[in-house]
Protein backbone atom coordinates (compact mmCIF):
# COMPACT_ATOMS: atom_id res chain seq x y z
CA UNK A 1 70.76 170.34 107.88
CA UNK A 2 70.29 168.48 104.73
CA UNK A 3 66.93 168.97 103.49
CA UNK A 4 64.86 166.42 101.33
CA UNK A 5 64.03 167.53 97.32
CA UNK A 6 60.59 169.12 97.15
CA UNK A 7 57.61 166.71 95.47
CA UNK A 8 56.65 167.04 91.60
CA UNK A 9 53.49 169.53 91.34
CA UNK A 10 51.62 166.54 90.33
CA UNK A 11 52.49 163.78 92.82
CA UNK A 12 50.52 162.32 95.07
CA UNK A 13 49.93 164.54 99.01
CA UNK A 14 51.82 161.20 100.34
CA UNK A 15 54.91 161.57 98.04
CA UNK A 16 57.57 159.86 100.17
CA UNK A 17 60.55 161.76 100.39
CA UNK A 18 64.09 160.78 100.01
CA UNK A 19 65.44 159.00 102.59
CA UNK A 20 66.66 160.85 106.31
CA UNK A 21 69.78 159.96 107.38
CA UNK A 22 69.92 159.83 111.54
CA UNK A 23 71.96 162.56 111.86
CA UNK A 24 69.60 164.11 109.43
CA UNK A 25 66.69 163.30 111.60
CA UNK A 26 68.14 163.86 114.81
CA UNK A 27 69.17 167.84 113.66
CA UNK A 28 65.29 167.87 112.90
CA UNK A 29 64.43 166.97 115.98
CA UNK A 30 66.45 169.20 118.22
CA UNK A 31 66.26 171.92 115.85
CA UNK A 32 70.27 172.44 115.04
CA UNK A 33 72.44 171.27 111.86
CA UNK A 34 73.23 168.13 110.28
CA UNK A 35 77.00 168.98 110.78
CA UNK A 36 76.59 169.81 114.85
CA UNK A 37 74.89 166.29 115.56
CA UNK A 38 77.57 164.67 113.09
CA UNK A 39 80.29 166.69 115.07
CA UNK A 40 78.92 165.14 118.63
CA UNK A 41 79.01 162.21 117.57
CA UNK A 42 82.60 162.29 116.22
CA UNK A 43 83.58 163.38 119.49
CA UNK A 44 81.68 160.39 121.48
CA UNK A 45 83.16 158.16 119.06
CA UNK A 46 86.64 159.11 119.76
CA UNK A 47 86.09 159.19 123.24
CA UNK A 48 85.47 155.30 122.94
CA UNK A 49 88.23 155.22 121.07
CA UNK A 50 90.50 156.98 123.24
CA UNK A 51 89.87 154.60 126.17
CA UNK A 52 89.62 151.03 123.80
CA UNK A 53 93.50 152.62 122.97
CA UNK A 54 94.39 153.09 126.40
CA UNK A 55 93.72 149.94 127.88
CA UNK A 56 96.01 148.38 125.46
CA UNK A 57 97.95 150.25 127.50
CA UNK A 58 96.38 148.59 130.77
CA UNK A 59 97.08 145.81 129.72
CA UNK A 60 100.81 146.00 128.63
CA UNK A 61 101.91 146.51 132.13
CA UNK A 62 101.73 142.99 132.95
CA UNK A 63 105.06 142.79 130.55
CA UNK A 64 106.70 146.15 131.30
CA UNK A 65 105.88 146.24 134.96
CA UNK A 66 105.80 142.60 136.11
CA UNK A 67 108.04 140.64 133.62
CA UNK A 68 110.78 143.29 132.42
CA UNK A 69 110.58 145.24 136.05
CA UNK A 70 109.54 144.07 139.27
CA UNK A 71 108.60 140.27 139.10
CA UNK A 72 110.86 138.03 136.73
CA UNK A 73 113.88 139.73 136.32
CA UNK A 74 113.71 140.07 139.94
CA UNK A 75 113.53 136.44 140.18
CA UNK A 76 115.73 135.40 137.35
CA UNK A 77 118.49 137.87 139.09
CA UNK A 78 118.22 135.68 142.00
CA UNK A 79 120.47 133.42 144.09
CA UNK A 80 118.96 130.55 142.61
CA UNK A 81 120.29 131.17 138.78
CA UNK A 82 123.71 131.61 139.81
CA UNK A 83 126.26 134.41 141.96
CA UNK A 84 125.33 137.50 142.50
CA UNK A 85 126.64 140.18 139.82
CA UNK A 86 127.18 137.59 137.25
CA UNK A 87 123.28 137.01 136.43
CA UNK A 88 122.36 140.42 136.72
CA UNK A 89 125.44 141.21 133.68
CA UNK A 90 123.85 138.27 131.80
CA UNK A 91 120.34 139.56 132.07
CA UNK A 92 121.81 142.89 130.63
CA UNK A 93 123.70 141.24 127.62
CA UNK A 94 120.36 139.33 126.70
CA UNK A 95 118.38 142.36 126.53
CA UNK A 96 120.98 143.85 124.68
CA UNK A 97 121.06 141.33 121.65
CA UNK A 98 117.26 142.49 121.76
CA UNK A 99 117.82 145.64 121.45
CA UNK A 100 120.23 145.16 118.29
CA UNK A 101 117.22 142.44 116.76
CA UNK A 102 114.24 145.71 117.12
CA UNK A 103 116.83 148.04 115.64
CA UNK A 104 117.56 145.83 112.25
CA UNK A 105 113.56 144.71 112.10
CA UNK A 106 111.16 147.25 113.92
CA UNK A 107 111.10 150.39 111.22
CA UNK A 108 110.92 147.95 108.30
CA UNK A 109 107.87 145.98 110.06
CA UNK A 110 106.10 149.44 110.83
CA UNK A 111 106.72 150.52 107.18
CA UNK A 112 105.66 147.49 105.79
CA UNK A 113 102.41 147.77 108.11
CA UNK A 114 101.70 151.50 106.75
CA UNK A 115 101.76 150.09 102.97
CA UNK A 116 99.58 147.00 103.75
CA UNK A 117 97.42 149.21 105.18
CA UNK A 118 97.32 146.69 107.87
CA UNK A 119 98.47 148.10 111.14
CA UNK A 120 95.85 147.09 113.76
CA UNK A 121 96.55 143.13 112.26
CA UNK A 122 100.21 143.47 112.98
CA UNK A 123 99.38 145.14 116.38
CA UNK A 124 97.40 142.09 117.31
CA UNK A 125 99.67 139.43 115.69
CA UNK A 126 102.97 140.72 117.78
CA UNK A 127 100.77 141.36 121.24
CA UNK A 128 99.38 137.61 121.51
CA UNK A 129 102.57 136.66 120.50
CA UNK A 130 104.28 138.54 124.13
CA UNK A 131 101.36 136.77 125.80
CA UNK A 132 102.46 133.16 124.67
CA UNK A 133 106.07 134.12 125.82
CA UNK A 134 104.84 135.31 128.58
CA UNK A 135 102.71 132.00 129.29
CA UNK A 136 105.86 129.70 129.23
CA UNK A 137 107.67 131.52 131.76
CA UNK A 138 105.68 129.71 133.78
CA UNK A 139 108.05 126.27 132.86
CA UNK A 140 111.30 128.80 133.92
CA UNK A 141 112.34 126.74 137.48
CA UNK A 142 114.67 128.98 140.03
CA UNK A 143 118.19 126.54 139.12
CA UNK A 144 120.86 128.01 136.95
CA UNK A 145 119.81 125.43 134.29
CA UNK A 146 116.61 126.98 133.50
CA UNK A 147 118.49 130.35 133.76
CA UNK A 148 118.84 130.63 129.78
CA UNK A 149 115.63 129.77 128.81
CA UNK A 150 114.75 132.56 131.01
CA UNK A 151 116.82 134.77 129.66
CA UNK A 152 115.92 133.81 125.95
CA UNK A 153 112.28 134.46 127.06
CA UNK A 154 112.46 137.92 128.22
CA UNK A 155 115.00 139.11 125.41
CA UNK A 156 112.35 137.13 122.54
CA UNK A 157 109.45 139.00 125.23
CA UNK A 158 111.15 142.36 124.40
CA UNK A 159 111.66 142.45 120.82
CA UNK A 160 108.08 141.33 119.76
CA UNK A 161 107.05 144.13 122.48
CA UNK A 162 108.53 146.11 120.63
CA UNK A 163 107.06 145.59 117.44
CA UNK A 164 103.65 145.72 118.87
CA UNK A 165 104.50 149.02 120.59
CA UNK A 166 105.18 149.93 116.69
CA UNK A 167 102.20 149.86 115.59
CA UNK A 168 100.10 151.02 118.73
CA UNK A 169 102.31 154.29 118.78
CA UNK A 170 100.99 155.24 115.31
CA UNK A 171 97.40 154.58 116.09
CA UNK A 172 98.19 157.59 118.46
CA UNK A 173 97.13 160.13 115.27
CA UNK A 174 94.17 158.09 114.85
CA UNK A 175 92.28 158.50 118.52
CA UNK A 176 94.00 162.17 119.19
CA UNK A 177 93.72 165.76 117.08
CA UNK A 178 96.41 168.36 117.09
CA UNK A 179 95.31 169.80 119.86
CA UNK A 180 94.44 167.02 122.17
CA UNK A 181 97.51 164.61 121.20
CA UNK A 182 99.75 165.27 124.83
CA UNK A 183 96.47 164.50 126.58
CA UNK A 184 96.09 161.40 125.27
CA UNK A 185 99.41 160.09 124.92
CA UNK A 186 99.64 161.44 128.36
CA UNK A 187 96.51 159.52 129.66
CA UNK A 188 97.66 155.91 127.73
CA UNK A 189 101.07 156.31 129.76
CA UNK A 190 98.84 156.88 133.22
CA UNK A 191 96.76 154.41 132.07
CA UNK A 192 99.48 151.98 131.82
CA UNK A 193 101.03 152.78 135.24
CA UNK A 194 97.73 152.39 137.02
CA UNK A 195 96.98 148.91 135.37
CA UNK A 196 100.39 148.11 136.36
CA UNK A 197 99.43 149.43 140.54
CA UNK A 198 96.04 146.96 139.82
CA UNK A 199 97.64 143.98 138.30
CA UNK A 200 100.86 144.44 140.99
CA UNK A 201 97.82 144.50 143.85
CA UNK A 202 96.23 141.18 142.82
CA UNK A 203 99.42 139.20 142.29
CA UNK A 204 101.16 140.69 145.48
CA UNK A 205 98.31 139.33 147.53
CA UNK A 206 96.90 136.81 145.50
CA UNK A 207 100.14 134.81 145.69
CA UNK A 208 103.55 136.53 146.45
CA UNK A 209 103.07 137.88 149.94
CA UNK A 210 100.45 134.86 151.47
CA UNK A 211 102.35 131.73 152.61
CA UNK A 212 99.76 130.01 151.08
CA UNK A 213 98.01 132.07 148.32
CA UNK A 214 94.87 131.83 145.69
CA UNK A 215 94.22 128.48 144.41
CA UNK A 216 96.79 126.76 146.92
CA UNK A 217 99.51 128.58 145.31
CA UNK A 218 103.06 128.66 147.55
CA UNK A 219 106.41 129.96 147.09
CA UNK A 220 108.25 126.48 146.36
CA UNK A 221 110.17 125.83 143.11
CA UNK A 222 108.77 129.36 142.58
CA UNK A 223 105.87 128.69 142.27
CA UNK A 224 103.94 131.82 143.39
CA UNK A 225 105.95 133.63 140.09
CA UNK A 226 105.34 131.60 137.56
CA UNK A 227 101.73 131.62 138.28
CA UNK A 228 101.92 135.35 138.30
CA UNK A 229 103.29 135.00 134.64
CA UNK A 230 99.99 133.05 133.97
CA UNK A 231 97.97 135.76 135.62
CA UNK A 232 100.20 138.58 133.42
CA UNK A 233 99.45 136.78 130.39
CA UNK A 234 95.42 136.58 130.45
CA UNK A 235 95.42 140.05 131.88
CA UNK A 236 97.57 141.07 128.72
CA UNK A 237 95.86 139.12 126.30
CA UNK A 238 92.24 140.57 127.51
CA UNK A 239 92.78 143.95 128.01
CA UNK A 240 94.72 144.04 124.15
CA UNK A 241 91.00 143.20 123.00
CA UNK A 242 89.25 146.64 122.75
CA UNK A 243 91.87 148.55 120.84
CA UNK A 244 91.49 145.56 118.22
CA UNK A 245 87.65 145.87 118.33
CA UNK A 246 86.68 149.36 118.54
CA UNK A 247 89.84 151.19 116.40
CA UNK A 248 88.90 150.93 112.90
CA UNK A 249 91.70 149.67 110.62
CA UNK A 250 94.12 152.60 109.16
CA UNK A 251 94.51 152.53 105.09
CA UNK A 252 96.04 155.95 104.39
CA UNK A 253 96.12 156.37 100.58
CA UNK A 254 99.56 158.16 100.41
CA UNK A 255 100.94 155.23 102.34
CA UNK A 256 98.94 152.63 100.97
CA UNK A 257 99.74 153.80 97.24
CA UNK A 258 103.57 152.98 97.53
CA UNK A 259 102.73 149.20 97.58
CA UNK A 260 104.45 146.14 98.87
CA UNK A 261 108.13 145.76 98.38
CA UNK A 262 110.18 142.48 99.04
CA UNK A 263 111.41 142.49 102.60
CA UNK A 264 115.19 143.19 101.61
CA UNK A 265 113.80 145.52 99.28
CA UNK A 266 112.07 147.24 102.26
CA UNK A 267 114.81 148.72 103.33
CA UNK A 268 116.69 150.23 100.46
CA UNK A 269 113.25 151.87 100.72
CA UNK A 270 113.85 153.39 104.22
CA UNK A 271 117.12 154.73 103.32
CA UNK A 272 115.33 156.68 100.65
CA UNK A 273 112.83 157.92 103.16
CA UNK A 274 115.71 158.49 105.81
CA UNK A 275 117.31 160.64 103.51
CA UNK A 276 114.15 162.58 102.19
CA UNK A 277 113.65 162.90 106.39
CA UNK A 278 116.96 164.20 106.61
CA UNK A 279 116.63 166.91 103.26
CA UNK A 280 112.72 167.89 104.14
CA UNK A 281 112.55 167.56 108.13
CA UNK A 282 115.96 167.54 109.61
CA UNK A 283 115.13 168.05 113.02
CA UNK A 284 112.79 165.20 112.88
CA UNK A 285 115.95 162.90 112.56
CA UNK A 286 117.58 164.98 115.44
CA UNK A 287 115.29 164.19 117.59
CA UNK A 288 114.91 160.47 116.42
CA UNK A 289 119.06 160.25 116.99
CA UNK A 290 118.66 162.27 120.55
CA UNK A 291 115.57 159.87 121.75
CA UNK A 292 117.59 156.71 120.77
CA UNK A 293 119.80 157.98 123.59
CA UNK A 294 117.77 159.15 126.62
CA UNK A 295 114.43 156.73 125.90
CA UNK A 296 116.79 153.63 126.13
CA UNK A 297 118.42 155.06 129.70
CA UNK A 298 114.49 155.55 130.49
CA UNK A 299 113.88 151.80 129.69
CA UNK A 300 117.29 151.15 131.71
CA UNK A 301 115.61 152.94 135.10
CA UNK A 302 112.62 150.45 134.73
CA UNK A 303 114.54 147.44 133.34
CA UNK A 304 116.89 147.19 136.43
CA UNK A 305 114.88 148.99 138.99
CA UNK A 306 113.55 145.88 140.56
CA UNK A 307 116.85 144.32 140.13
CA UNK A 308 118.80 147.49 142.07
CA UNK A 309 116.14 147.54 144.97
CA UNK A 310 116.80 143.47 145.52
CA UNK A 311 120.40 143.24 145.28
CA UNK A 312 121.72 146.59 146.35
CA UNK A 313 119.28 147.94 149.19
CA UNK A 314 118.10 144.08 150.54
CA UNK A 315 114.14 144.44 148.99
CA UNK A 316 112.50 141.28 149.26
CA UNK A 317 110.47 140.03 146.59
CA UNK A 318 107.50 141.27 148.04
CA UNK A 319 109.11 144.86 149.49
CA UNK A 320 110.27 144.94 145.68
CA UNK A 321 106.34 145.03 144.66
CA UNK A 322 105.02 147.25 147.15
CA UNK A 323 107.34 149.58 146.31
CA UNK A 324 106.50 148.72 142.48
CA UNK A 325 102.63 149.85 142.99
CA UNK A 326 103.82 153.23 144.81
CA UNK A 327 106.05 153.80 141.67
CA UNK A 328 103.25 153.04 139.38
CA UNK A 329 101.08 155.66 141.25
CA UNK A 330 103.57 158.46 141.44
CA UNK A 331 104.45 157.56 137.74
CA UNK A 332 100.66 157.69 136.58
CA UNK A 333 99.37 160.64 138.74
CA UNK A 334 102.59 163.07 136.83
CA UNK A 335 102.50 161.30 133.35
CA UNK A 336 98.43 162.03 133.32
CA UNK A 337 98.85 165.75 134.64
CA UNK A 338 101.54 166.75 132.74
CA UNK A 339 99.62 165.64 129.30
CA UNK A 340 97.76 169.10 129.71
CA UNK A 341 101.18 171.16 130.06
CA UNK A 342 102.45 168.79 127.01
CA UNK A 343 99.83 170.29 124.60
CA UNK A 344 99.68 174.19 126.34
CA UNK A 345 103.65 174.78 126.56
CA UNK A 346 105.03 172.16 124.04
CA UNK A 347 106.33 168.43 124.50
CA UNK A 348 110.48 169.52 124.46
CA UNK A 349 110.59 171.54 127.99
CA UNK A 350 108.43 168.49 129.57
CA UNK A 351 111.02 166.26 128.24
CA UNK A 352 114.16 168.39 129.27
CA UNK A 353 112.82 169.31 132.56
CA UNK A 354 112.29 165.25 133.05
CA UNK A 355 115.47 164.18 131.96
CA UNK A 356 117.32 167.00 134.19
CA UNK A 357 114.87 165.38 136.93
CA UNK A 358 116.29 161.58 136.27
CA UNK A 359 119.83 162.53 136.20
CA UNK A 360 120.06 164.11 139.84
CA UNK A 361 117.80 161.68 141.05
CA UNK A 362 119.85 158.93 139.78
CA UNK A 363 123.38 160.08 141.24
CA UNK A 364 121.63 160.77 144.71
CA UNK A 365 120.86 156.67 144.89
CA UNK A 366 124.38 155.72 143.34
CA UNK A 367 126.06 158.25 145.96
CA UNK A 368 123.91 157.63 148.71
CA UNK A 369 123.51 153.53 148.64
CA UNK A 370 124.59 152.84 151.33
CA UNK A 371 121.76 154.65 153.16
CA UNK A 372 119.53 151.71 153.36
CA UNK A 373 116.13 151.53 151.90
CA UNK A 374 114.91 155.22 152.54
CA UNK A 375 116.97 156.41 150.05
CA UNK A 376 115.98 154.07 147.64
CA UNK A 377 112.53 154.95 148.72
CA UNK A 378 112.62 158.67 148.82
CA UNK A 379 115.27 159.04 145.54
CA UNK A 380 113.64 156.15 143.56
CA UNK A 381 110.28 157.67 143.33
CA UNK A 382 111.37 160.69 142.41
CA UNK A 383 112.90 158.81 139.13
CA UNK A 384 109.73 157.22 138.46
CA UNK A 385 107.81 160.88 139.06
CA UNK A 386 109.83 162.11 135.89
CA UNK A 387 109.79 159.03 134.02
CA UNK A 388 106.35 158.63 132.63
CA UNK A 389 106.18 162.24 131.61
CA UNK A 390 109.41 162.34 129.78
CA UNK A 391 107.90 158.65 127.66
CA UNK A 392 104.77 160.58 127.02
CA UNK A 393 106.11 163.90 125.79
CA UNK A 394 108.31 161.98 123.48
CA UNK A 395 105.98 160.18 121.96
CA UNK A 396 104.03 163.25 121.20
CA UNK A 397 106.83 165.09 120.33
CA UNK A 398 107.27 163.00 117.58
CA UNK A 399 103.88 162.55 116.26
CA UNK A 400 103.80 166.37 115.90
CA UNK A 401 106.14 165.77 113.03
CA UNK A 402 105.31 162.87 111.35
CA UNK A 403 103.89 163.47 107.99
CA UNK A 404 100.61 161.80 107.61
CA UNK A 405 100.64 158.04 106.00
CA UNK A 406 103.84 157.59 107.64
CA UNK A 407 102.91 156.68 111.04
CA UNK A 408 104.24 153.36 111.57
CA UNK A 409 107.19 153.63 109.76
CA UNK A 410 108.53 156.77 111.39
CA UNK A 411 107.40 155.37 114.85
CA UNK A 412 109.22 152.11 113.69
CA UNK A 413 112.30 154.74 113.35
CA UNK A 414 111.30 155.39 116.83
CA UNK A 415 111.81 152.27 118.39
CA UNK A 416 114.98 151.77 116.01
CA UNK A 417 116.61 154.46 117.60
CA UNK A 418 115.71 154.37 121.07
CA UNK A 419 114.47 150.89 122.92
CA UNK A 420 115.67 149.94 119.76
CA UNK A 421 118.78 150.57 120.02
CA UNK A 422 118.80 149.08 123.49
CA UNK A 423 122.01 147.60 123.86
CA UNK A 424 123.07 151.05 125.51
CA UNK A 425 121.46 151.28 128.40
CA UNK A 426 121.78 147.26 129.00
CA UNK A 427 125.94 147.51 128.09
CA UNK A 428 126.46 150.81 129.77
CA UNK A 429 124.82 148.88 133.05
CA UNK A 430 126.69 145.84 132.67
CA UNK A 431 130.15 147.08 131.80
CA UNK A 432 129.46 149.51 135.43
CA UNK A 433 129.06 147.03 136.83
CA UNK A 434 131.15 144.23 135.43
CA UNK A 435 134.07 147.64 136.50
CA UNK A 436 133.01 148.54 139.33
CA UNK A 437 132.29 144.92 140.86
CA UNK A 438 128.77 145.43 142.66
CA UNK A 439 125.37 146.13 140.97
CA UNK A 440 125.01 149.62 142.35
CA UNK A 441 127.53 150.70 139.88
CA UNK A 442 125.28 150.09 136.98
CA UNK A 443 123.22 153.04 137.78
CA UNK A 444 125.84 155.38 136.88
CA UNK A 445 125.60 153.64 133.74
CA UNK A 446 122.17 154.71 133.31
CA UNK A 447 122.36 157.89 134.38
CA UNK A 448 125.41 158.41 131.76
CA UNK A 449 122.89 157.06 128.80
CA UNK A 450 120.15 159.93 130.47
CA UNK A 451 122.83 162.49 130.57
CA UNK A 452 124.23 162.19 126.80
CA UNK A 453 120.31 161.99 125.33
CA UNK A 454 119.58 165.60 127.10
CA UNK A 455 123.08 166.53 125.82
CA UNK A 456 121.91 165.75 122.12
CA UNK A 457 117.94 167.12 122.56
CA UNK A 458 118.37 170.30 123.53
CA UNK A 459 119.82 172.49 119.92
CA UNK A 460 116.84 170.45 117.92
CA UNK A 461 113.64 172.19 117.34
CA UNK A 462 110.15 171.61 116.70
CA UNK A 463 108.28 172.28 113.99
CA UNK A 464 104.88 170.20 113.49
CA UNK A 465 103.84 169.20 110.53
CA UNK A 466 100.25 170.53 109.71
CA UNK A 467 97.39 167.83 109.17
């Protein structure tokens, strides 16, 4: 405890003394030290912090799980934009012009955020901008003329997604330590799934599955989903609030100290920092170049999902979100209890073990298709029970090994090279199934993209990078 200076010989008996701070006075009061009081608080702080981070989290499952998954894509794949087959290829050559925009622009946006020192700005600027994309869907009518602006919406929807997911990756290091970091990455993946189960609940019976729903809201010129893109929007745009509030800004020196470079000029800077990557921390680019693989099939089992369940095993739109909020509870209940196995045994056998999970799981509902809904039931969630985990652990993987200052750059690598680099997953289901002649041949697709990222993850190594 920090002490105050004894008074001159001569001064006055009410000599004031220098001033307490409130940790200093609470340590007096409870009789411990300065440091202990200063240390709970940290901890209560970060707590705060912890769970303002994870409901950004929350709230980013009104785009992954209701636009990109279960809701419109599911509706945009419908007989009302055009045949069957064709809208479901288009859907997956959309999102993979995405894919290529995030890999030319996302690591040179996260670097440039890590040398502004500007990160939680960025964050903020990309998420409202997925809510205002997410607000017009609401003008996207079911007739195939209204079919591109649909597409254009979820494709521009992804990429500034993206970004955001950039810079809200890197603030992982800020709310975690070493040895906490798979818990919390593992409970802002749960968290995410379970918003997703509470947001699917309220649309599903607030206007989807009633006849006649909230506020008078029916099913005619589809009208029940584009309100639910309203709904999505404000539930986004809310939750994105106390990550903005509570997470103080991140200025790291090191990263700040390299200053601002033109944008051209931003990435003649990355392929320096690639190449130091590549002489200093080799296996960090292995596992970058492995991830770009298996994370985009990972995005691929969520992207299509809903898509799969309508037009291969006869969901209806409602069927499609029931079975949504069971996958967002299997998802959440193994993403949040494998966090604790992440940090005790390491996040590469949680990832292989998923990916080994995904890839039998997969071929059981491409070989088995035509068993009707229980298999898409029974083999479906077992895909989404290795999902979340395998996101999480990669995440964390990663952080492990970025060195410090370099968060959102190296996490802008990140989405480069694996939603990034999104046009695999999207082509690999598309060409399937543009081959094969029915949608159900697009899994195999996925599960190819799955296959090849274990194929490349399993010789790299891990060696974290000490803070």
């Amino acid at each position: 405890m920090t002490l105050p200076p004894e008074p001159p010989a001569d001064a006055p008996r009410n000599f004031p003394p220098s001033h307490l701070t409130p940790a200093d006075g609470a340590a007096a009061t409870i009789g411990v030290t300065t440091e202990q009081v200063e240390a709970v608080s940290d901890a209560g702080a970060r707590k705060g912090r912890i769970l303002a981070w994870g409901l950004w989290d929350w709230g980013s499952a009104a785009f992954n799980a209701v636009v990109t998954t279960f809701v419109f894509t599911v509706y945009l794949t419908g007989e009302s934009f055009g045949p069957k087959g064709t809208v479901e290829a288009q859907l997956g050559w959309a999102l993979a012009i995405a894919g290529l925009l995030i890999a030319l622009l996302a690591p040179i946006t996260g670097q440039r955020s890590d040398t502004s020192g500007r990160r939680k700005l960025w964050l903020a600027v990309n998420t409202y901008i997925v809510v205002l994309i997410t607000l017009a869907m609401f003008f996207v009518l079911p007739a195939p003329e209204y079919l591109m602006l649909g597409l254009f919406l979820v494709a521009a929807g992804n990429v500034f997604f993206e970004f955001a997911g950039v810079n809200y990756n890197a603030m992982l290091v800020q709310v975690s330590t070493p040895r906490s970091i798979g818990k919390v990455s593992g409970f802002g993946w749960g968290m995410g799934y379970v918003g997703g189960i509470v947001l699917l609940l309220v649309v599903y019976f607030g206007f989807i599955q009633p006849e006649v729903g909230l506020f008078g809201v029916t099913g005619d010129d589809g009208l029940d989903v584009r309100v639910t893109m309203l709904v999505s929007a404000i539930w986004f745009g809310l939750f994105a609030l106390p990550v903005l509030l509570a997470v103080p800004e991140y200025r790291n020196p090191a990263a700040v100290d390299r200053g601002k470079v033109g944008f051209f000029a931003s990435y003649a800077r990355l392929g320096r920092d690639i190449k130091r990557l590549w002489n200093e921390q080799r296996d960090t680019v292995w596992f970058l170049l492995a991830s770009a693989v298996f994370r985009d099939g990972l995005a691929g089992v969520f992207t299509f999902g809903g898509v799969l369940a309508a037009s291969v095993f006869g969901f209806s739109a409602g069927e499609v979100i029931i079975f949504a909020i069971a996958a967002n509870v299997v998802a959440g209940v193994s993403t949040i209890a494998v966090g604790a196995l992440d940090d005790r045994l390491g996040a590469k056998p949680v990832i292989i073990t998923a990916l080994i999970g995904l890839v039998v799981s997969g071929l059981i509902v491409f070989f088995l298709h035509d068993g009707g809904q229980i298999v898409f039931w029974t083999a479906g969630l077992a895909l989404c029970l290795f999902v979340g985990p395998a996101q999480s652990a990669s995440r964390t993987f990663l952080a492990r090994l970025i060195p410090a200052g370099r968060e959102g750059e190296v996490f802008g690598l990140y989405a480069t090279t694996g939603r990034a680099v999104s046009f695999l997953a999207p082509t690999a289901f598309a060409l399937f199934v543009t081959i094969g002649g029915a949608p159900y041949f697009g899994i195999l697709g996925i599960v190819l993209v799955i296959a090849l990222g274990l194929a490349l993850l399993i010789p790299v190594k891990a060696v974290p990078v000490r803070r």
